[in-house]
Protein backbone atom coordinates (compact mmCIF):
# COMPACT_ATOMS: atom_id res chain seq x y z
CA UNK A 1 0.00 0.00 0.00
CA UNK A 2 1.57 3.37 -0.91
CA UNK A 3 1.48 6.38 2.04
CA UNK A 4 -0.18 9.63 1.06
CA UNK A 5 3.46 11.26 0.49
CA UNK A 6 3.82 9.63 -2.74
CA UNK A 7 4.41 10.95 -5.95
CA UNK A 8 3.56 8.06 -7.62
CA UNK A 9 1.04 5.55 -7.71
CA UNK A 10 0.93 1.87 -7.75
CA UNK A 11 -0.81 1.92 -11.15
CA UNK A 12 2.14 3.35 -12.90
CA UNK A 13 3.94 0.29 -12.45
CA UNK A 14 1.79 -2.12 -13.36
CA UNK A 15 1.81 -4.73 -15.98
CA UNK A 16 -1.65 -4.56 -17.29
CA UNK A 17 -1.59 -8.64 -17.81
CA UNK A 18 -0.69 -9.47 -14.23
CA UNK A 19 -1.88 -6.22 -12.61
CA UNK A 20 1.23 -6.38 -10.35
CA UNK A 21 4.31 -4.71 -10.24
CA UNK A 22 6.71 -4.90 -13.18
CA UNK A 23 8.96 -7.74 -13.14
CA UNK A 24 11.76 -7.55 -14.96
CA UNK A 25 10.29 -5.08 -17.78
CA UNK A 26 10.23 -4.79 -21.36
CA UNK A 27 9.23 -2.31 -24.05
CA UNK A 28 7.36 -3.60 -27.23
CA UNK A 29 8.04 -1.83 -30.44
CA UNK A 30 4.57 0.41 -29.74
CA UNK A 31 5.90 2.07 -26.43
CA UNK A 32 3.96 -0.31 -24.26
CA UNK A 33 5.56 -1.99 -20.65
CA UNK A 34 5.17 -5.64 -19.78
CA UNK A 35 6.33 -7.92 -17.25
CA UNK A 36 8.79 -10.24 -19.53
CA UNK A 37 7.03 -13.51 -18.52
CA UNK A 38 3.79 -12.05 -19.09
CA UNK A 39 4.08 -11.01 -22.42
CA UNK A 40 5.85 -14.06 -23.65
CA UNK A 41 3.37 -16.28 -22.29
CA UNK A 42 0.45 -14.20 -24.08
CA UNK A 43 2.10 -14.56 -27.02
CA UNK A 44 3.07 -18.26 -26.53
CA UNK A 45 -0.70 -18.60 -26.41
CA UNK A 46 -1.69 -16.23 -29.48
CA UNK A 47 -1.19 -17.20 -33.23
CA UNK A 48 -0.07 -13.18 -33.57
CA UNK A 49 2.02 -11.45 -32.12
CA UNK A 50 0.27 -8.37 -30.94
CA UNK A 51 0.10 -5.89 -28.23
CA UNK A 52 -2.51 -6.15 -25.64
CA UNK A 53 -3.79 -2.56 -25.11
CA UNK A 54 -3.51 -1.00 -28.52
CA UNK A 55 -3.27 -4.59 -30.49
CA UNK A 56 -0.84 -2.97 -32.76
CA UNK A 57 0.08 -6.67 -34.98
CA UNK A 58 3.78 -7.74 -35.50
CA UNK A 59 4.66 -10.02 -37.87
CA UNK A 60 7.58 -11.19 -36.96
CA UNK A 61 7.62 -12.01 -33.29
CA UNK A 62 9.77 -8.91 -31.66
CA UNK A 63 13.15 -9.26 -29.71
CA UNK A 64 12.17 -7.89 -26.19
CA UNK A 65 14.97 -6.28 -24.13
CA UNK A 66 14.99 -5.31 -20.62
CA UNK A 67 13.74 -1.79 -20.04
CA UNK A 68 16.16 -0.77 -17.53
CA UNK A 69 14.87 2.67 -16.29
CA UNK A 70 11.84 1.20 -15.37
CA UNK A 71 13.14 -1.80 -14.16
CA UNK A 72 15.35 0.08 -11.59
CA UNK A 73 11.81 2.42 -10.74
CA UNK A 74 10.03 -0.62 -10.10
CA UNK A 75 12.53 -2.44 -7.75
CA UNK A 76 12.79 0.82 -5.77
CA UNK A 77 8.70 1.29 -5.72
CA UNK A 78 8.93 -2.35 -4.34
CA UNK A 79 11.42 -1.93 -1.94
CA UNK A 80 9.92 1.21 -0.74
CA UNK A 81 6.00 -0.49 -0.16
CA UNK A 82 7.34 -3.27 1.70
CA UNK A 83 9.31 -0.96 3.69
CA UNK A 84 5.57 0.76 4.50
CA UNK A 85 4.04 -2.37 4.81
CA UNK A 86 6.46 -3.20 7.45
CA UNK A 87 6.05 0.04 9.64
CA UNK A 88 3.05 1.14 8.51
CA UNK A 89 0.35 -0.03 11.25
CA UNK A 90 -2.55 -2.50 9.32
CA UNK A 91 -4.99 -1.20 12.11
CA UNK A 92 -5.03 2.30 11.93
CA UNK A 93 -2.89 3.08 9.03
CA UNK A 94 -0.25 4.73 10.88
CA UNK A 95 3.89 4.43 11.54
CA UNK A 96 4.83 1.97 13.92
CA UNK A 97 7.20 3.90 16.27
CA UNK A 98 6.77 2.03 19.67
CA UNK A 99 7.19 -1.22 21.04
CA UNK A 100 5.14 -3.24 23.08
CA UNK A 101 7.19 -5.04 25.76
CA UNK A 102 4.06 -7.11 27.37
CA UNK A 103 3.35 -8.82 23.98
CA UNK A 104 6.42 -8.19 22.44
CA UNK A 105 5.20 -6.79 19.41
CA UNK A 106 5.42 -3.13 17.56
CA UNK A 107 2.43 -0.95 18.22
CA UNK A 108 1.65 2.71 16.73
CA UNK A 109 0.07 5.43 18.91
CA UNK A 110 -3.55 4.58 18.65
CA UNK A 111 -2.31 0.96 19.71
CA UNK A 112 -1.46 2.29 22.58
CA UNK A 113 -4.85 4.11 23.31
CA UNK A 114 -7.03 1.06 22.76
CA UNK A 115 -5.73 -2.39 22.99
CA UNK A 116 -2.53 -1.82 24.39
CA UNK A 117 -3.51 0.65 26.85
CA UNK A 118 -2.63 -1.03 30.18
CA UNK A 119 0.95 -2.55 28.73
CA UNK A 120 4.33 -1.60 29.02
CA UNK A 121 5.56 0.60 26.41
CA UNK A 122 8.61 2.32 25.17
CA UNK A 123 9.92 3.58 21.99
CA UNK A 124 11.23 1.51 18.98
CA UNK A 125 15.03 3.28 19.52
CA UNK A 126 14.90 1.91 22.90
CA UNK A 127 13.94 -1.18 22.88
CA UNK A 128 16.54 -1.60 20.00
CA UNK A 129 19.31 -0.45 22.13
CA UNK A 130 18.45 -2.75 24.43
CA UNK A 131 18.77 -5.72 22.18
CA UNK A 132 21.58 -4.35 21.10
CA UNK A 133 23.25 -4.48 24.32
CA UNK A 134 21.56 -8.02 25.40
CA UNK A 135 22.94 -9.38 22.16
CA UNK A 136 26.20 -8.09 23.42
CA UNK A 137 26.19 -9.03 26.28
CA UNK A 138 25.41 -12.95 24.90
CA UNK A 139 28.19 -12.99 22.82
CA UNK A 140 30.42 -11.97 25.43
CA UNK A 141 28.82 -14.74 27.81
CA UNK A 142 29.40 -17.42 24.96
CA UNK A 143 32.73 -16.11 24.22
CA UNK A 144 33.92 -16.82 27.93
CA UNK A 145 32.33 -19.98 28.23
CA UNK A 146 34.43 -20.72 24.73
CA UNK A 147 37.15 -19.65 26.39
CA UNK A 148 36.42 -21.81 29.34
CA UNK A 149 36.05 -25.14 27.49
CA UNK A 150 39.52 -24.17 25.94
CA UNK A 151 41.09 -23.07 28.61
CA UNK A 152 39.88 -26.24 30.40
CA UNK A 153 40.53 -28.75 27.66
CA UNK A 154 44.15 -27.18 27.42
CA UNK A 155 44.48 -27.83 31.18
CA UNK A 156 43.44 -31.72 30.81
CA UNK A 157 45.99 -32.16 27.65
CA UNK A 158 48.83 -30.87 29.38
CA UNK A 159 48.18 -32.52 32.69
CA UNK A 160 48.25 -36.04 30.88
CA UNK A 161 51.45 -34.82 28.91
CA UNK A 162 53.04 -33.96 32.22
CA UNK A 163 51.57 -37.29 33.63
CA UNK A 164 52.94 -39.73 30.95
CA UNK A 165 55.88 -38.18 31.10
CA UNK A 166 56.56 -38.50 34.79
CA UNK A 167 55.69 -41.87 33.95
CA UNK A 168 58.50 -42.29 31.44
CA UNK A 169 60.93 -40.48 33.62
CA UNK A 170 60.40 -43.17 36.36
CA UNK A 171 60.43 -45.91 34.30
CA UNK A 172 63.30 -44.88 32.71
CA UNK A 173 65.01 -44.43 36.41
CA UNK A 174 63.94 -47.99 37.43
CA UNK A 175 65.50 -49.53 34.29
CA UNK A 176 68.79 -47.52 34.93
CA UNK A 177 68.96 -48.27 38.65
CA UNK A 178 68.39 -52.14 37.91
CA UNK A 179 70.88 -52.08 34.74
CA UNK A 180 73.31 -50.19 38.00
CA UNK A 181 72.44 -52.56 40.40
CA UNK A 182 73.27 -55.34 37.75
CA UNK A 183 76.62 -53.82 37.07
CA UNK A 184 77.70 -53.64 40.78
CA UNK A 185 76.35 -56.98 41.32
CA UNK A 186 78.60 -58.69 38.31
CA UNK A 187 81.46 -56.59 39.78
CA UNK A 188 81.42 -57.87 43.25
CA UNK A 189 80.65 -61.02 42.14
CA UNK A 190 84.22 -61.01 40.04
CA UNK A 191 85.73 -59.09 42.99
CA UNK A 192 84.98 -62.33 45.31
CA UNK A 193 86.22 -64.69 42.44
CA UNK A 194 90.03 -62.69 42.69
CA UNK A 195 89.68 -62.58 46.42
CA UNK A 196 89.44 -66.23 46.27
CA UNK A 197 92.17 -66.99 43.81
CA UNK A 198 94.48 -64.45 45.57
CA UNK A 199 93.83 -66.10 49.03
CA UNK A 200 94.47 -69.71 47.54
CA UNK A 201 97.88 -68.01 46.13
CA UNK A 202 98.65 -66.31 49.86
CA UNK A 203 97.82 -69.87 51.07
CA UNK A 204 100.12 -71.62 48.56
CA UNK A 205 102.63 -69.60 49.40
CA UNK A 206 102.65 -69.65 53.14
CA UNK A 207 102.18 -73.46 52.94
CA UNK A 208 105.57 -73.72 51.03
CA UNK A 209 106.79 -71.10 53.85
CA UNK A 210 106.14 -73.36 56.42
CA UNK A 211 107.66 -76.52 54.82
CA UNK A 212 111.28 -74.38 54.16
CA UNK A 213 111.15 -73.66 57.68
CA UNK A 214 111.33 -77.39 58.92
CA UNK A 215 113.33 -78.52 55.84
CA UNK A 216 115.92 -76.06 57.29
CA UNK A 217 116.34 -77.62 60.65
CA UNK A 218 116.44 -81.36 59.13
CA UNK A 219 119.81 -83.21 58.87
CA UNK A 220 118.64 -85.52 56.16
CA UNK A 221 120.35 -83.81 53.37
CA UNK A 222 118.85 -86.05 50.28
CA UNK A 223 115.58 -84.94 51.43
CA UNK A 224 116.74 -81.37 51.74
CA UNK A 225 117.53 -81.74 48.10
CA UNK A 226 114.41 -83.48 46.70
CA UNK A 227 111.79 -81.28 48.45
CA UNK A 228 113.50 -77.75 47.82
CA UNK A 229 113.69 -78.18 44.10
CA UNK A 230 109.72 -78.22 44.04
CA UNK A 231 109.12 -75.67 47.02
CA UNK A 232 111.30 -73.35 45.68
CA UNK A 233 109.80 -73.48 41.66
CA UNK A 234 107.60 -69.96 41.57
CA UNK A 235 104.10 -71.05 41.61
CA UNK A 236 101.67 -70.75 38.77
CA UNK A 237 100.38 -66.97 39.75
CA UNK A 238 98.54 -63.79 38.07
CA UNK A 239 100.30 -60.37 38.18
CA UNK A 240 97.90 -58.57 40.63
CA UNK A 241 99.45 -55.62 39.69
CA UNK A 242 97.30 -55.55 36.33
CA UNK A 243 94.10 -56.93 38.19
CA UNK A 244 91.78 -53.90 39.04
CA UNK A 245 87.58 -53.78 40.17
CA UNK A 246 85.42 -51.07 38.85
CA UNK A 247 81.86 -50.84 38.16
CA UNK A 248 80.82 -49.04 35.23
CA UNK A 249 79.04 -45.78 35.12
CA UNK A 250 78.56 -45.69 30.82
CA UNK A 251 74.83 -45.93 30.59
CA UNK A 252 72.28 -46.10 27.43
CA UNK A 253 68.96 -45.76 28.08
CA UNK A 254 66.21 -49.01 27.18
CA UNK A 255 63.38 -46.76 25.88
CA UNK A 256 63.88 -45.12 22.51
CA UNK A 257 62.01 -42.04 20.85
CA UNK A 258 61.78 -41.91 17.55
CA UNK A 259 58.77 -38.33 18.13
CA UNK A 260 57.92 -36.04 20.01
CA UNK A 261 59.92 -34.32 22.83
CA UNK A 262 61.33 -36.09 26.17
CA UNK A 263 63.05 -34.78 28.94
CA UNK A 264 65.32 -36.05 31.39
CA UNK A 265 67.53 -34.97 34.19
CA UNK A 266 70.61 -36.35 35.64
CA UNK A 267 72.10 -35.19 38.86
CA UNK A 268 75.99 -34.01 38.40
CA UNK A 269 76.46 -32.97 41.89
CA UNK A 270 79.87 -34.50 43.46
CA UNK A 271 81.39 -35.95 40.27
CA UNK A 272 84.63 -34.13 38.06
CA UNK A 273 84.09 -35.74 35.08
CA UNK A 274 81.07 -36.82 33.39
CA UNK A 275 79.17 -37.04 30.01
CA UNK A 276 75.02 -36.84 29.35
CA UNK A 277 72.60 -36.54 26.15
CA UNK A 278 71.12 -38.89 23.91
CA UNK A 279 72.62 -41.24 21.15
CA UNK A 280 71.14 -42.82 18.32
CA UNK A 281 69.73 -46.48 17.94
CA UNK A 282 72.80 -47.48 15.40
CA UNK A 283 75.40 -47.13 18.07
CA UNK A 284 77.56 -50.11 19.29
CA UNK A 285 75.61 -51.05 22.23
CA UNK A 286 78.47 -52.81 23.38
CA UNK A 287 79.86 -49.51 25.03
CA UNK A 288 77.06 -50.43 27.51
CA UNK A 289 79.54 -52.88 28.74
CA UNK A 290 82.76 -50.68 28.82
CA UNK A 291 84.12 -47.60 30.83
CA UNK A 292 84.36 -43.99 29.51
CA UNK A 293 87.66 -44.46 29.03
CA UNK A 294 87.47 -47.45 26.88
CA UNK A 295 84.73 -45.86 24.79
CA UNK A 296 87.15 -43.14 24.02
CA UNK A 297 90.03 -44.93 23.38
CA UNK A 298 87.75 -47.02 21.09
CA UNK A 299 87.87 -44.49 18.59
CA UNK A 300 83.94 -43.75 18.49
CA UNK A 301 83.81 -39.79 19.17
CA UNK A 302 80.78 -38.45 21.16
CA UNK A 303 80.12 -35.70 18.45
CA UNK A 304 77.07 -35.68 16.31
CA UNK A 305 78.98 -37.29 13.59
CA UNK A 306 79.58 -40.22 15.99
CA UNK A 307 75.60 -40.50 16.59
CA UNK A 308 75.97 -38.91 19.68
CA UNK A 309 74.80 -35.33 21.00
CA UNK A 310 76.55 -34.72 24.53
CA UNK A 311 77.51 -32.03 26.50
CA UNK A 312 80.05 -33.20 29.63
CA UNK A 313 82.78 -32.02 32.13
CA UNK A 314 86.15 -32.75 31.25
CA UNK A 315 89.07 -33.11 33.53
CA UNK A 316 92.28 -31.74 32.44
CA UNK A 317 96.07 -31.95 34.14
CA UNK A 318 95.41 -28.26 34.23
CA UNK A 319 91.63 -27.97 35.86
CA UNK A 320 88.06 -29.28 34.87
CA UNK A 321 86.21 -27.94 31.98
CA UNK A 322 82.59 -27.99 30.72
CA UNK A 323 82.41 -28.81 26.87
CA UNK A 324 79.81 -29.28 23.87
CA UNK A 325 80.74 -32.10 22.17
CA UNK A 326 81.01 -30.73 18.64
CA UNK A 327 83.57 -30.99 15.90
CA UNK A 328 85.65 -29.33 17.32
CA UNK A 329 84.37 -29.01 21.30
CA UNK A 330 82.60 -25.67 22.16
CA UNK A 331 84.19 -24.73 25.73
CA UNK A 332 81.08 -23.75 27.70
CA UNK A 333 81.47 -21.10 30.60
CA UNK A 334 78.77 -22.02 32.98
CA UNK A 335 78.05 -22.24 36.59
CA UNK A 336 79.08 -25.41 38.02
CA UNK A 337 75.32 -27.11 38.00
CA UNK A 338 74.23 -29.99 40.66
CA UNK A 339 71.52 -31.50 37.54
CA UNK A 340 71.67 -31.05 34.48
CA UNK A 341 68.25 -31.33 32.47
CA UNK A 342 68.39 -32.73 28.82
CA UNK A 343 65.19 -31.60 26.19
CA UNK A 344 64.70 -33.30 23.23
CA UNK A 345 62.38 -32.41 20.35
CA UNK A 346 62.76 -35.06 17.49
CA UNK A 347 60.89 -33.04 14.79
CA UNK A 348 62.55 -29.63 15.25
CA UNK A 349 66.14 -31.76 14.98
CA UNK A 350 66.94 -30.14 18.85
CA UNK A 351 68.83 -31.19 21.70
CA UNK A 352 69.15 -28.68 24.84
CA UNK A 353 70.50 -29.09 27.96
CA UNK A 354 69.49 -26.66 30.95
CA UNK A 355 70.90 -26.29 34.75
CA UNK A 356 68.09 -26.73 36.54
CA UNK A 357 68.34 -25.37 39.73
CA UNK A 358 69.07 -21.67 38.07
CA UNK A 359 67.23 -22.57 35.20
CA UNK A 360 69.63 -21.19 32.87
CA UNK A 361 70.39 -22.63 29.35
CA UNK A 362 73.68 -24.49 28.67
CA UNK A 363 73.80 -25.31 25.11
CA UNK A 364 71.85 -25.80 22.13
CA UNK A 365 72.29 -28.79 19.06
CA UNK A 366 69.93 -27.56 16.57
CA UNK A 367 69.30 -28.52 12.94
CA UNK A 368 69.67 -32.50 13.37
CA UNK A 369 68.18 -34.58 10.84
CA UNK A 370 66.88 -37.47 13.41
CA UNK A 371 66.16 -40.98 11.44
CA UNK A 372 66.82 -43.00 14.02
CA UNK A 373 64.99 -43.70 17.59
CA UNK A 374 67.33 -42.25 20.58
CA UNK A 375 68.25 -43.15 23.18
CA UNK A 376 69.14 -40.91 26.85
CA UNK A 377 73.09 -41.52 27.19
CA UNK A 378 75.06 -40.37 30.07
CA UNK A 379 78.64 -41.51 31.65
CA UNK A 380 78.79 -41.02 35.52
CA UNK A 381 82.76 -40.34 35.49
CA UNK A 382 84.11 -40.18 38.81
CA UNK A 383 82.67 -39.06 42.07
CA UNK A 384 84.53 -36.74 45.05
CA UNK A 385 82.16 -37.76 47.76
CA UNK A 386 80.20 -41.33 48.64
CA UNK A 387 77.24 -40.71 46.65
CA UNK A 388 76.74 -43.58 44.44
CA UNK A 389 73.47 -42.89 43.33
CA UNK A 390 71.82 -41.33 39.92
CA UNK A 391 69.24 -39.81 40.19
CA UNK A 392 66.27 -39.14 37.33
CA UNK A 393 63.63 -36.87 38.07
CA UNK A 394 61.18 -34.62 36.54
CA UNK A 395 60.44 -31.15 37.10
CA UNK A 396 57.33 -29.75 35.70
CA UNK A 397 57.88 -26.24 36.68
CA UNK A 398 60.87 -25.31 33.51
CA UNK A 399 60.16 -23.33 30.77
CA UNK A 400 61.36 -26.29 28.06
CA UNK A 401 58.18 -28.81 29.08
């Protein structure tokens, strides 16, 4: 319905076949408008082509084009009644311009007069405003819970990262203080089998003693002969002087990675001369078996190159140092650390070690190309106090987890 304000009326836009407002226009060659579809249907239905109103003939069946002008008029004349139709009150005619909040509905003055006397009422700007604001405020609502769920769901993932690898850490400190244990247990074991041979040799010996002391106080000289040719004939014994005991400290971890990231930490505290990192599968796992010492004088370096990625202390005739293991060794100035913590993160090809009670970062091996599981490595050395122990922890609190 158009308001009183108009300049133009409905009927100036209507096709006179549908009595409606143009849709999509055209112009026949006699000046006359037309929805497209109506006109081609009337003439789909005619033997002639020929104009409705002034039934001007054609005989050849026109090409109709879009009348643009009064295409655009028409949209607009559209637009603009269903605009009124919207605001425009059905009841009384009028603009719609407040809002009924008791049955939540748009009302125009009258409204208000008659059938919505006794309601709550306020104006349409302010009851948009307040939408406005309640929508707001719902977004923001949803937005925290959002948040929540992540925050939440973040929480749960890194407490079972933390919690399986707490669990790795302690399995991984079982298995090296049984594959410890193990050692010291084989090397007491051979300790007691040279305490045994060396006591039958002491024995041996003071037996022979014994039988030179009453040979020497015998007159029978033939027997003096015959029994001091085979008590005096050395005896059959090792050279103790080569014969040493140690239990070795040269550990490689059971439990490979091969993704990920791991972390370990090894406690340094009382020893001047140690080594600790990780080492790839392809290693000689016979250096599980031999000292530090042996593994070096083996000829298999501790340097990436060597499938190993270490940091250690060295001792030196003129003081200890603290070295990468490169090619060549980085010399590392550092405070002397009490545990050393070792990160590894297989796809980003790094290896970091960290002190951990200062929390400060040691060295760096970045830019591997891992293709092989690894393996935690670390070498003991030598210890200044009585503290045989090695201890593997986890510390949840350090900025490389």
């Amino acid at each position: 319905m158009a308001s009183s304000s108009s300049l133009l009326s409905e009927d100036q836009f209507q096709c006179s076949i549908c009595r409606d407002v143009f849709t999509v226009p055209v112009s026949t060659p006699c000046g006359h408008n037309f929805c497209k579809a109506c006109i081609s249907g009337y003439w789909d239905t005619t033997s002639q082509s020929q104009c409705p109103l002034c039934k001007h003939t054609f005989y050849i069946r026109p090409e109709l084009k879009t009348n643009t002008t009064l295409r655009d008029v028409a949209d607009h004349f559209k637009r603009k009644r269903n605009l009124e139709d919207r605001i425009m009150c059905k009841k009384h005619n009028t603009l719609l311009e407040l809002f009924c909040r008791t049955d939540q509905m748009c009302v125009c003055q009258f409204c208000t007069e008659t059938d919505h006397k006794t309601h709550h009422i306020v104006h349409l700007e302010e009851e948009c405003g307040e939408r406005k604001r309640m929508q707001k405020g719902w977004e923001i609502k949803h937005s925290v819970e959002l948040n929540k769920r992540d925050a939440e769901r973040e929480i749960t993932d890194s407490m079972q990262v933390f919690t399986d690898l707490v669990r790795s850490i302690e399995r991984s400190q079982a298995e090296l203080i049984e594959v410890v244990e193990e050692k010291q247990e084989a090397a007491e074991k051979r300790a007691e089998g040279f305490i045994k041979e060396l006591e039958q040799e002491i024995n041996e010996l003071l037996r022979r003693s014994t039988e030179l002391k009453h040979l020497s106080h015998t007159e029978d000289h033939l027997q003096l002969l015959q029994s001091s040719l085979s008590l005096c004939t050395p005896p059959n014994a090792k050279n103790w002087s080569e014969i040493s005991i140690h239990t070795d400290r040269c550990i490689l971890g059971k439990e490979g990675f091969s993704s990920g990231r791991f972390y370990y930490e090894v406690q340094v505290k009382g020893r001047n001369c140690w080594e600790l990192g990780v080492a790839r599968e392809s290693i000689d796992r016979s250096i599980e078996r031999t000292t530090f010492e042996v593994l070096l004088d083996s000829g298999l370096p501790l340097t990436p190159e060597g499938g190993f990625w270490t940091v250690g202390q060295k001792y030196k005739f003129y003081g200890s140092t603290y070295e990468a293991n490169t090619s060549p060794s980085v010399t590392l100035t550092l405070e002397t650390p009490q545990k050393v913590g070792v990160f590894v993160d297989y796809e980003e090809g790094q290896v970091s070690f960290y002190n951990v009670e200062t929390k400060a970062h040691i060295f760096s091996f970045t830019g591997c190309n891992f293709t092989e599981k690894l393996y935690p490595f670390f070498d003991c050395g030598f210890y200044d106090n009585n503290d045989p122990c090695l201890h593997l922890n986890h510390r949840g609190h350090l900025p490389i987890i």
